[in-house]
Protein backbone atom coordinates (compact mmCIF):
# COMPACT_ATOMS: atom_id res chain seq x y z
CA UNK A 1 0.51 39.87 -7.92
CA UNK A 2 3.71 37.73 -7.43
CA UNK A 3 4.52 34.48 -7.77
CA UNK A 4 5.54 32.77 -4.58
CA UNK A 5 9.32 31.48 -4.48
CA UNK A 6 9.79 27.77 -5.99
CA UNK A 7 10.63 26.69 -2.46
CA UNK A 8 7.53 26.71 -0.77
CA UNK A 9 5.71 24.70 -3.56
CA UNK A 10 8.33 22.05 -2.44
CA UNK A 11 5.70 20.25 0.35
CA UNK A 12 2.75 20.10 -2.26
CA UNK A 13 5.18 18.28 -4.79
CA UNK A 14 6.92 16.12 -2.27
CA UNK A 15 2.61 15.49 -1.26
CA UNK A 16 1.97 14.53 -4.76
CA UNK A 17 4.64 12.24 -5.28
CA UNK A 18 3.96 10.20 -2.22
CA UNK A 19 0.31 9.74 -2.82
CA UNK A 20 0.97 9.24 -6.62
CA UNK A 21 3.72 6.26 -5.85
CA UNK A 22 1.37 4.96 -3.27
CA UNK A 23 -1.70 4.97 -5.07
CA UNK A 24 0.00 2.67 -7.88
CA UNK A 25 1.56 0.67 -5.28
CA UNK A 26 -1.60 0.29 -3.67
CA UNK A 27 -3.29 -0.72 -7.22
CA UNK A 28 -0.47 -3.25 -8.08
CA UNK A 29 -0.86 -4.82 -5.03
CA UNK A 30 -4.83 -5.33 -4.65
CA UNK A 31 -5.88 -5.82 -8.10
CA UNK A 32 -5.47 -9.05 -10.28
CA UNK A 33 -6.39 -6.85 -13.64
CA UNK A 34 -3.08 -7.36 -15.50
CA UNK A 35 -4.06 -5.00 -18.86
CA UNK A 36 -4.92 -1.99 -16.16
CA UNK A 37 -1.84 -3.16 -14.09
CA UNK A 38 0.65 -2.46 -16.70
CA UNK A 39 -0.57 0.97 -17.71
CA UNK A 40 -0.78 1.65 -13.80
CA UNK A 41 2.75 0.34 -13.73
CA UNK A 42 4.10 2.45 -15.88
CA UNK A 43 2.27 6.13 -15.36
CA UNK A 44 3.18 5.70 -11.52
CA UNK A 45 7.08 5.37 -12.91
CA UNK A 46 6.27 8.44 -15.39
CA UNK A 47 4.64 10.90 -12.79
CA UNK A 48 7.04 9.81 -9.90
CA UNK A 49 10.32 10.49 -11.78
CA UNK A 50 8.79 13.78 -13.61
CA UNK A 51 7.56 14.55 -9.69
CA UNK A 52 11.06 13.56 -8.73
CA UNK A 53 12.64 15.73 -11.62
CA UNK A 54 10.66 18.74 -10.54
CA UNK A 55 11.57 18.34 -7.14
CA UNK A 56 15.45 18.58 -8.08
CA UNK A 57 14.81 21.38 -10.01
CA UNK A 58 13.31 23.11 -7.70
CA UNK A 59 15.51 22.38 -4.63
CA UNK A 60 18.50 23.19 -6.79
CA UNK A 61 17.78 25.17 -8.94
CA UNK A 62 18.45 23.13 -12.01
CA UNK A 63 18.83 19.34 -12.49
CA UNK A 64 22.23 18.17 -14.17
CA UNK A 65 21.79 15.59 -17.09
CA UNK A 66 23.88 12.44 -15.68
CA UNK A 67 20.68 12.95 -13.06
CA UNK A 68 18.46 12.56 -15.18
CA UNK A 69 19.67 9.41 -17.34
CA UNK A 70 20.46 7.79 -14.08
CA UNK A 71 16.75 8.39 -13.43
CA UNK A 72 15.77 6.86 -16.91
CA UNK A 73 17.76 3.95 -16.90
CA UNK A 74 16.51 3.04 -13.42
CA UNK A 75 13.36 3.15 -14.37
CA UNK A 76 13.85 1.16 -17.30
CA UNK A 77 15.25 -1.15 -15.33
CA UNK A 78 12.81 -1.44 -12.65
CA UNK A 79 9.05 -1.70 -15.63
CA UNK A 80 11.57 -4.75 -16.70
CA UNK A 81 11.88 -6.58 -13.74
CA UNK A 82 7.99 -6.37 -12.68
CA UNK A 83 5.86 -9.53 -14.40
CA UNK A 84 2.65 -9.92 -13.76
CA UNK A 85 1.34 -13.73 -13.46
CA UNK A 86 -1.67 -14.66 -16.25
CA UNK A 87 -3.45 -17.22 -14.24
CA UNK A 88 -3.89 -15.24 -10.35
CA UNK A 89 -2.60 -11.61 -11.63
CA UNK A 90 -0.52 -11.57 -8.96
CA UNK A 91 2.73 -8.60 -9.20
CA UNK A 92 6.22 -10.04 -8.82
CA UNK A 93 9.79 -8.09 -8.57
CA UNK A 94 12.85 -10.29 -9.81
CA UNK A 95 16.32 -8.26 -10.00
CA UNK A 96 18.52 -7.33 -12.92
CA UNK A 97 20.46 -10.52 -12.02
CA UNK A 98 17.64 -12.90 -10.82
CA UNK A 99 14.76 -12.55 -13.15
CA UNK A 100 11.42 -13.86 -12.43
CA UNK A 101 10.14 -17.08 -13.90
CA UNK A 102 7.34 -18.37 -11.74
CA UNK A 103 4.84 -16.60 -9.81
CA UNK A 104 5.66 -16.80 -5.78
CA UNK A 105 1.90 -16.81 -5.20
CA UNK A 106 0.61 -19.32 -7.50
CA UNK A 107 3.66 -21.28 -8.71
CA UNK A 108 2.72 -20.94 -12.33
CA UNK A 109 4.94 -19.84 -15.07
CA UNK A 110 5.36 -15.98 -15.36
CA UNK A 111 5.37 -14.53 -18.99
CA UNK A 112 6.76 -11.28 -20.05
């Protein structure tokens, strides 16, 4: 029996990502649960850089370190600049610059 070459697995992971990344966007959009909204938050960044990852690999051949902090730190970046509002549980993006302070939905104040 042998293993098929990494290449043609590349559609099925490039599949996964998109429904995994818009699944969670879909969930951070439509749902005012802020507890389920961080943990949703945060696996969607996990399995869509490890997706991501994989899919360097795998195109390449092997995925170069500076690549992969670069990934990290964005992702870092991006969990700290979502806030979710307490009183309508709304999702709101603010930059690295610009952070967010009140919800653009409700008008109350945002807390990290």
């Amino acid at each position: 029996m042998s293993v098929p070459p990494a290449n043609s697995q590349l559609p099925a992971l490039v599949a996964v990502s998109l429904l995994t990344y818009a699944a969670g966007w879909a969930y951070l959009r439509l749902s005012s649960n802020i507890t389920v909204k961080r943990v949703v938050l945060l696996i969607t960044l996990i399995a869509t850089a490890a997706l991501l990852l994989t899919i360097m690999w795998t195109v390449g051949g092997q995925t170069t370190w500076p690549f992969a902090v670069v990934l990290l730190v964005s992702l870092v970046v991006r969990y700290k600049n979502v806030a979710f509002c307490s009183h309508c549980g709304a999702t709101a993006r603010g930059s690295v610059f610009n952070r967010i302070r009140f919800c653009p939905k409700c008008g109350s104040k945002v807390r990290r």
